[in-house]
C-alpha atoms as a PDB file:
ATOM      1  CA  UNK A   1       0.000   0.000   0.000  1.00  0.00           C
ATOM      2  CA  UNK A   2       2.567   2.547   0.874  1.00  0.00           C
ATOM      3  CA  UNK A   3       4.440   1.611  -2.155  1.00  0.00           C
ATOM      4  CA  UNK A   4       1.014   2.543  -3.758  1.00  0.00           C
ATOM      5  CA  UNK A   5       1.065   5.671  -2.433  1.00  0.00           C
ATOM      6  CA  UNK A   6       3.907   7.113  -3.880  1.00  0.00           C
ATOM      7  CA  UNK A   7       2.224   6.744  -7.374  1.00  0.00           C
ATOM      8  CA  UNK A   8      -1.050   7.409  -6.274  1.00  0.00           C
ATOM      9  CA  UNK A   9      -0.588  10.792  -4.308  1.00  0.00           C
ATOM     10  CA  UNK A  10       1.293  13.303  -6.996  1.00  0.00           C
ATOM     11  CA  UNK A  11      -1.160  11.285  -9.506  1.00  0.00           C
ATOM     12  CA  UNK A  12      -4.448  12.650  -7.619  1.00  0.00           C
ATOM     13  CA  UNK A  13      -2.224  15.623  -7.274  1.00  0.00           C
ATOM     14  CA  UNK A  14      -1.634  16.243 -10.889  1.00  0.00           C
ATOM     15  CA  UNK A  15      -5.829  15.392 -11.685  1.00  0.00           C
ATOM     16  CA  UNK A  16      -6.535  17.963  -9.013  1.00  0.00           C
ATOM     17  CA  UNK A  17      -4.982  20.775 -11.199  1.00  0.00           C
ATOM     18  CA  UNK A  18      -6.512  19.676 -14.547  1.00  0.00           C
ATOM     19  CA  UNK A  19      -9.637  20.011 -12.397  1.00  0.00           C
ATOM     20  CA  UNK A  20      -8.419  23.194 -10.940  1.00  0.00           C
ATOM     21  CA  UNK A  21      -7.913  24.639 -14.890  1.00  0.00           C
ATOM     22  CA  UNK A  22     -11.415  23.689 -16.223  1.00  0.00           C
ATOM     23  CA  UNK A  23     -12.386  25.149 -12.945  1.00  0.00           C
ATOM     24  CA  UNK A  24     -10.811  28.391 -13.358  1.00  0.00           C
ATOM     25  CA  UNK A  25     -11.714  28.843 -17.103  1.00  0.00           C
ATOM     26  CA  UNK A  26     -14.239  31.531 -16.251  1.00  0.00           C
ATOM     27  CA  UNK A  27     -11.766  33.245 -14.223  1.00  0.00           C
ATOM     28  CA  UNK A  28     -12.992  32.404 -10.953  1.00  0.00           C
ATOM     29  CA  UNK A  29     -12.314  29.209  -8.779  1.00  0.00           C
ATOM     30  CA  UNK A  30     -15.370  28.048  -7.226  1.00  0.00           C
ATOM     31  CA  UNK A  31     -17.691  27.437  -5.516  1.00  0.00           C
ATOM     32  CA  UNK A  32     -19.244  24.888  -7.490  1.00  0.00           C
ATOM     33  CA  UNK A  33     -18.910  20.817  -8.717  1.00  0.00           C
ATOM     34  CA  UNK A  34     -15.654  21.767  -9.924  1.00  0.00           C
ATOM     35  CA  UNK A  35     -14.277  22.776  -6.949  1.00  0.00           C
ATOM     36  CA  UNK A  36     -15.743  20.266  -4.441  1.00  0.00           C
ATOM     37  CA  UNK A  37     -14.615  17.591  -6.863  1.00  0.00           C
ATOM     38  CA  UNK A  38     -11.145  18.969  -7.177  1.00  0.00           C
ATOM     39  CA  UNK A  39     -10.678  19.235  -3.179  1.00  0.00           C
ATOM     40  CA  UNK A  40     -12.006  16.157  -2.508  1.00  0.00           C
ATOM     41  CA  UNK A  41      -9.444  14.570  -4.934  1.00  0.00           C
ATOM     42  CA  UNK A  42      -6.952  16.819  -3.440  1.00  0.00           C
ATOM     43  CA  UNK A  43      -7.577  15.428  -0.038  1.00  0.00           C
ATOM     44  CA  UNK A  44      -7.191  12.056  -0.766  1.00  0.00           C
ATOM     45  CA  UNK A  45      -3.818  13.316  -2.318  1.00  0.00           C
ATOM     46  CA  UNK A  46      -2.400  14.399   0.445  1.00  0.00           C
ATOM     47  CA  UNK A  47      -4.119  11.631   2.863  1.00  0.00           C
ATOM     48  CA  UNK A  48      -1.656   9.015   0.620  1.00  0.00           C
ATOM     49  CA  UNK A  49       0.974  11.721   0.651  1.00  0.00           C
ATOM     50  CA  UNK A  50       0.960  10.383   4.922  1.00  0.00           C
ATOM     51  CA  UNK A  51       1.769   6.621   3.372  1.00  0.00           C
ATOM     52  CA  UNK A  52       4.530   8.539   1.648  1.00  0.00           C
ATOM     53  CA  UNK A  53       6.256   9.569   4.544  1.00  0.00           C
ATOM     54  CA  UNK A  54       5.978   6.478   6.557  1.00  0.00           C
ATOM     55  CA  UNK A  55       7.492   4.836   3.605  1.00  0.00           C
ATOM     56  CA  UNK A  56      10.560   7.343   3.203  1.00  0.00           C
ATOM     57  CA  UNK A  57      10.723   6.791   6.590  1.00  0.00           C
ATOM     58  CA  UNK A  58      10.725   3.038   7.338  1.00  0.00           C
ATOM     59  CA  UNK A  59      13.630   3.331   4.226  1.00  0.00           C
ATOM     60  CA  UNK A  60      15.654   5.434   5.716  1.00  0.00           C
ATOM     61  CA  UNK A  61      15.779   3.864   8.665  1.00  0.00           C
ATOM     62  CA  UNK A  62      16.186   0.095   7.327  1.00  0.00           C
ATOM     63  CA  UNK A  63      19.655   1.418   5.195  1.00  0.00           C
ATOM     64  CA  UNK A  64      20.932   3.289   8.259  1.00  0.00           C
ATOM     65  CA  UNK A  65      23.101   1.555  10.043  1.00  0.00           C
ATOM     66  CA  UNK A  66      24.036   4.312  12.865  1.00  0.00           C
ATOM     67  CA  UNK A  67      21.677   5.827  15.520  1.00  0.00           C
ATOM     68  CA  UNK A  68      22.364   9.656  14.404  1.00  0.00           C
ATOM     69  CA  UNK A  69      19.948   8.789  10.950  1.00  0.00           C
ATOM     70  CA  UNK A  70      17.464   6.941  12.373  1.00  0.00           C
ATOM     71  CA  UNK A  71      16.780  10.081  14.715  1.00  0.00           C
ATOM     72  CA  UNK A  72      17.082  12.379  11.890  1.00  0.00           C
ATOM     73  CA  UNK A  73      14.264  10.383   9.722  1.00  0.00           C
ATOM     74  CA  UNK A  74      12.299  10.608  12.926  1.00  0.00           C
ATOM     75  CA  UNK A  75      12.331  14.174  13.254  1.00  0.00           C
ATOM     76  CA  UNK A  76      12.094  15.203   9.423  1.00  0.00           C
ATOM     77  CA  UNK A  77       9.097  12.164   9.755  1.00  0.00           C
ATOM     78  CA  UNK A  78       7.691  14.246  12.509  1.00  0.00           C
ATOM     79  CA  UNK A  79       8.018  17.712  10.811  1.00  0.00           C
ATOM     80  CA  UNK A  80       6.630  16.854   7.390  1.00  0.00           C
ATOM     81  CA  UNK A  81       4.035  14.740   9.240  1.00  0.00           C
ATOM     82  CA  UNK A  82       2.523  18.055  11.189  1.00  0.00           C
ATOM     83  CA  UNK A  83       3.177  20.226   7.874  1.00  0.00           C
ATOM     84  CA  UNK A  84       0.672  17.743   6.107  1.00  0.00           C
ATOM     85  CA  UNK A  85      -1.961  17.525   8.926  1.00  0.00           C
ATOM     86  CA  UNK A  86      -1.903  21.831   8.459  1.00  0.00           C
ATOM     87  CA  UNK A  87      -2.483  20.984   4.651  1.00  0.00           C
ATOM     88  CA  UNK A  88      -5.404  18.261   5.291  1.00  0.00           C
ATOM     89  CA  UNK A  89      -6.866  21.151   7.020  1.00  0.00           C
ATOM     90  CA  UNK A  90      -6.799  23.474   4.664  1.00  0.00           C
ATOM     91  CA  UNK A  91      -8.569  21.125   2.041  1.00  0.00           C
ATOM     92  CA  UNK A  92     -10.873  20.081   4.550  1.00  0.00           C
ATOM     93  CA  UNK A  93     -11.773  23.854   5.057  1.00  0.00           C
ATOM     94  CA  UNK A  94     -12.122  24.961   1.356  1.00  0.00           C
ATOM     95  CA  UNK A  95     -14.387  21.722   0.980  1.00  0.00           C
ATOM     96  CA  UNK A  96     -16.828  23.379   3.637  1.00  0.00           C
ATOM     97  CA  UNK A  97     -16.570  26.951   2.524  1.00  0.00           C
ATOM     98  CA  UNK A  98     -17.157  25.829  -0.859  1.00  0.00           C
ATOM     99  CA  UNK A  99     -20.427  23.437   0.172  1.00  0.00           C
ATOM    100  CA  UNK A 100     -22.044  26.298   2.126  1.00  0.00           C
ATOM    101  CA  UNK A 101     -20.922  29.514  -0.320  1.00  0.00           C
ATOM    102  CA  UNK A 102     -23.288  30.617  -3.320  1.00  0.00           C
ATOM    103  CA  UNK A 103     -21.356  32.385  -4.724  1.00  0.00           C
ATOM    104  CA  UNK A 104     -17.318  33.551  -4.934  1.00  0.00           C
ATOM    105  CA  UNK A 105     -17.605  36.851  -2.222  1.00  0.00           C
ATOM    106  CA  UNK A 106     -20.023  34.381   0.223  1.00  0.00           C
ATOM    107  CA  UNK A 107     -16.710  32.224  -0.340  1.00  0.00           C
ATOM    108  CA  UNK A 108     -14.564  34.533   0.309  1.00  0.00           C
ATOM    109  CA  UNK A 109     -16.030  35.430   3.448  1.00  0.00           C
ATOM    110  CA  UNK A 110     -16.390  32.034   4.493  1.00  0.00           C
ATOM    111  CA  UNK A 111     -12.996  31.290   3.872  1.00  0.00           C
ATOM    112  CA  UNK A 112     -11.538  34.384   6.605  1.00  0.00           C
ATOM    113  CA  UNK A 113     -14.047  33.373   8.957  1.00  0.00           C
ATOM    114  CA  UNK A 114     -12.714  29.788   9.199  1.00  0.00           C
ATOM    115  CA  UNK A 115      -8.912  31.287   8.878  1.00  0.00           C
ATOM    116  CA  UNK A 116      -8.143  30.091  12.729  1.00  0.00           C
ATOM    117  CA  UNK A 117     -10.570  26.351  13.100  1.00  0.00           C
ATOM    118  CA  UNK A 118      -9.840  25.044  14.530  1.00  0.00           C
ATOM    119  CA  UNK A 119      -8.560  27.378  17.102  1.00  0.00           C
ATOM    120  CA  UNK A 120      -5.877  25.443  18.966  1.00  0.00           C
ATOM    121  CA  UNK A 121      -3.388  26.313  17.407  1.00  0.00           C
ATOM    122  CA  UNK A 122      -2.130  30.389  16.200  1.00  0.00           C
ATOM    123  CA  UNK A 123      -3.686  31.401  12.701  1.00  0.00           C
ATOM    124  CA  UNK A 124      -0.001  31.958  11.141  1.00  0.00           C
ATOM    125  CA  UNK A 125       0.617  28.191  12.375  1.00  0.00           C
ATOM    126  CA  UNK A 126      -2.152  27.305  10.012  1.00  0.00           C
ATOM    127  CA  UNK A 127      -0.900  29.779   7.138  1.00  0.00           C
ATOM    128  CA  UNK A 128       2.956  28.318   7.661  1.00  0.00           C
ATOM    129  CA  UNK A 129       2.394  25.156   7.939  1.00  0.00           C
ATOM    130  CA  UNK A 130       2.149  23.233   4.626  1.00  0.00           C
ATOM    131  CA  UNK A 131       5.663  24.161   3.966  1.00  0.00           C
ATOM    132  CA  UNK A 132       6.712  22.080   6.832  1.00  0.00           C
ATOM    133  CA  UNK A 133       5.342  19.347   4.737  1.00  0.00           C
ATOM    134  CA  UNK A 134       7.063  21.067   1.503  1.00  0.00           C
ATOM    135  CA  UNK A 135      10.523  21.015   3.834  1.00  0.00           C
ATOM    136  CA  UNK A 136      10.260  17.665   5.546  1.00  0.00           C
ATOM    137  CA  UNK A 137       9.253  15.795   2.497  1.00  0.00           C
ATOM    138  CA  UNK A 138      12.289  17.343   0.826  1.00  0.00           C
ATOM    139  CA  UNK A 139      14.726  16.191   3.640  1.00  0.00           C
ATOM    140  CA  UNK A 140      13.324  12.787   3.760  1.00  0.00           C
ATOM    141  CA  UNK A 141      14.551  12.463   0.288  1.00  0.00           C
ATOM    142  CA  UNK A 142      17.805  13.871   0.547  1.00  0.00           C
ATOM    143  CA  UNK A 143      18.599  11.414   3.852  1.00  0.00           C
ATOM    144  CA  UNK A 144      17.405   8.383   1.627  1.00  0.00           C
ATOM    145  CA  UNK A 145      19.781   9.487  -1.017  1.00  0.00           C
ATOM    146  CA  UNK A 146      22.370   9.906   1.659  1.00  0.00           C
ATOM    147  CA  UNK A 147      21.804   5.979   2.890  1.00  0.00           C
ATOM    148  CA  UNK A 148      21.886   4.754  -0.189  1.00  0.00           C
ATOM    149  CA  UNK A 149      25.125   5.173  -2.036  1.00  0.00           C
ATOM    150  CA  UNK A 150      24.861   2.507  -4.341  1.00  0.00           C
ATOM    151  CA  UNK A 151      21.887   4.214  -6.214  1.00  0.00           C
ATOM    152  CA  UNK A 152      23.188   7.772  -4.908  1.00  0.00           C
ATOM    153  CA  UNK A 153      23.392   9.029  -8.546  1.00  0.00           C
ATOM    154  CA  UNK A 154      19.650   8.164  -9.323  1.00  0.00           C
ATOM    155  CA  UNK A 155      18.161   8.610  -5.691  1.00  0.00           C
ATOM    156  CA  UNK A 156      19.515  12.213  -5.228  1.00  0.00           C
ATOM    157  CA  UNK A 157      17.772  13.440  -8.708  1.00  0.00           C
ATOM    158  CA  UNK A 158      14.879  12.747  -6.254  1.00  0.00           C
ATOM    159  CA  UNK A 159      15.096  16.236  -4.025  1.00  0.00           C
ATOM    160  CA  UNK A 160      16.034  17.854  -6.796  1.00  0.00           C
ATOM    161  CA  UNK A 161      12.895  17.229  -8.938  1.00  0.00           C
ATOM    162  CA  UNK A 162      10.712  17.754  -5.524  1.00  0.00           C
ATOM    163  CA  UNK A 163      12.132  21.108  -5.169  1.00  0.00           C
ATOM    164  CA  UNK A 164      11.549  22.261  -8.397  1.00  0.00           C
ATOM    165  CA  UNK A 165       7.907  20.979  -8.152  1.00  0.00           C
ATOM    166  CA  UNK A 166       7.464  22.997  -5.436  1.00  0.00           C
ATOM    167  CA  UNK A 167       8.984  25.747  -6.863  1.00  0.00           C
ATOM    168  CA  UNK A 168       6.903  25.190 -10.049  1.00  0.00           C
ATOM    169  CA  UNK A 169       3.611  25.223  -8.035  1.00  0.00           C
ATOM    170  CA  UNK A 170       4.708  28.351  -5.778  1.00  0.00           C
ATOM    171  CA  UNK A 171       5.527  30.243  -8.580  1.00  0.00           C
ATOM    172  CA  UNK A 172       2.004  29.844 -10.264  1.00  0.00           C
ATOM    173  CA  UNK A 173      -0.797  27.276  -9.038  1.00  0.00           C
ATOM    174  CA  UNK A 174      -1.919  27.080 -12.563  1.00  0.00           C
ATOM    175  CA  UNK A 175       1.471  25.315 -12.980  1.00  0.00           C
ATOM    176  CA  UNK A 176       0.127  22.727 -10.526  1.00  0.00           C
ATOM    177  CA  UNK A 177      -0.179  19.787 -12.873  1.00  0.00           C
ATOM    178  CA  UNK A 178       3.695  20.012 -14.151  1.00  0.00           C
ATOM    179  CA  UNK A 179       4.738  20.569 -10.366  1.00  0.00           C
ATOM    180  CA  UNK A 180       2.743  17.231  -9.896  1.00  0.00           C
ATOM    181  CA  UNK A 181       4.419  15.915 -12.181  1.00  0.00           C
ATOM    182  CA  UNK A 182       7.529  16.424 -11.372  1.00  0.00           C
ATOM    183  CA  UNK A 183       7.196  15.319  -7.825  1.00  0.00           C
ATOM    184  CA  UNK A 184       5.828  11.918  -9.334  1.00  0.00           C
ATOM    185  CA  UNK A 185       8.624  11.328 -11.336  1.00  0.00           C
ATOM    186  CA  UNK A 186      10.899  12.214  -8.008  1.00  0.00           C
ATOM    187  CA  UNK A 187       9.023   9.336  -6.034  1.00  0.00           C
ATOM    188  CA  UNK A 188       8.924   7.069  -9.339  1.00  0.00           C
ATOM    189  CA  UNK A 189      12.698   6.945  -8.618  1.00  0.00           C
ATOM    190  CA  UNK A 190      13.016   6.923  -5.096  1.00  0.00           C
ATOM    191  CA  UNK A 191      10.846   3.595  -5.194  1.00  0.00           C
ATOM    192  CA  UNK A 192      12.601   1.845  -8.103  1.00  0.00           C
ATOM    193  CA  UNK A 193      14.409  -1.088  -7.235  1.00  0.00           C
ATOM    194  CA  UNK A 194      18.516  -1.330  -7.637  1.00  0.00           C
ATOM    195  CA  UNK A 195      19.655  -3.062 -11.021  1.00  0.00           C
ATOM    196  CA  UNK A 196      21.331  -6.438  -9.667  1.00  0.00           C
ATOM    197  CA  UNK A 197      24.923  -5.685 -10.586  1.00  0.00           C
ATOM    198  CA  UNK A 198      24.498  -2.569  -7.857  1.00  0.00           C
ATOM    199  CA  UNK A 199      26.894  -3.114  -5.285  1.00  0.00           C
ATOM    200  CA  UNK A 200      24.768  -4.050  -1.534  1.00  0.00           C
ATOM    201  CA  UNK A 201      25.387  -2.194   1.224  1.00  0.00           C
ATOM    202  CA  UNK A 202      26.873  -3.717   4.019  1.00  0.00           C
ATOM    203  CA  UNK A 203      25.050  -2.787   7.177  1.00  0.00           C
ATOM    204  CA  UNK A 204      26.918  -3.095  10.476  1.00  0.00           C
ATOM    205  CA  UNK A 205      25.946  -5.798  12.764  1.00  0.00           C
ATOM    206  CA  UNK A 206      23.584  -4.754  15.587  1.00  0.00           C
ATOM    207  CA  UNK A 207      24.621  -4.745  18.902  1.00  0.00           C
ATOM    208  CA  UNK A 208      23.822  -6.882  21.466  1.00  0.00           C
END
């Protein structure tokens, strides 16, 4: 399943801004079909983007063979894992302002009175943190290409196609489905499976 999700999340990713596009033809996103349908997918993006990290985690820590990157993966885990819950918010929170609005200003109205639900935690917590997830998902990569030097060469092309996904979708959300892209093709290779003639790694014995 986690395997699964790797393909599966930028993939609902990427539909979600084709749906965003035919959304925003009339120049406005939502509310409407369009954009309930879009968010919904979007959720269940970045609900698989959680199998994701576990998964970056779990292979971090099963190529590690000292203490010091096992904690690491556990604290990058943590951080992109509290960066995403901020993001399932957020699409759980456009979902419901765009249910209840008629039109875009009743949206837009919605959308600042639900700024700070719910309110346990500071509004520019909520605002900041999806790029926790951005950040930790990042690092996650970049310690699995660290762990893994006898695909080092194909697993570190891995952050680097993340980042510029990220970049691509920051720079203009329009540009979401080639960010998604991108990001797919960066978990496509942190998945793939080392050729047979790659050299093993030899992982120190445990203690006792």
């Amino acid at each position: 399943m986690t395997r699964i999700a790797f393909h599966l999340a930028p993939a609902l990713m990427l539909v979600y801004g084709v749906v965003r596009l035919i959304d925003g033809r009339d120049g406005q996103h939502g509310p409407g079909p369009a954009w309930t349908v879009g968010h919904l997918i979007f959720l269940g993006s970045l609900l698989l983007y959680g199998g994701v990290i576990a998964g970056l985690h779990d292979r971090v820590r099963a190529a590690s063979a000292g203490t010091a990157h096992r904690v690491a993966a556990g604290v990058t885990a943590a951080v992109a894992a509290f960066g995403l819950v901020t993001f399932v918010r957020v699409a759980i929170v456009d979902i419901v302002v765009g249910l209840r609005a008629a039109n875009p200003a009743e949206k837009s109205a919605l959308a600042d009175r639900y700024a700070d639900v719910p309110a346990v935690l500071p509004q520019a917590v909520y605002e900041i943190g999806p790029v926790f997830f951005m950040l930790g998902l990042l690092a996650l990569l970049v310690q699995f290409a660290a762990v893994t030097p006898g695909r080092r060469a194909v697993a570190a092309l891995s952050p680097v196609l993340v980042l510029l996904g990220f970049v691509t979708i920051t720079l203009d959300l329009d540009l979401l489905p080639a960010g998604a892209a991108l990001i797919w093709l960066a978990l496509a290779l942190a998945t793939r499976e080392p050729s047979p003639s790659s050299p093993a790694r030899h992982r120190a014995p445990a203690a006792a």
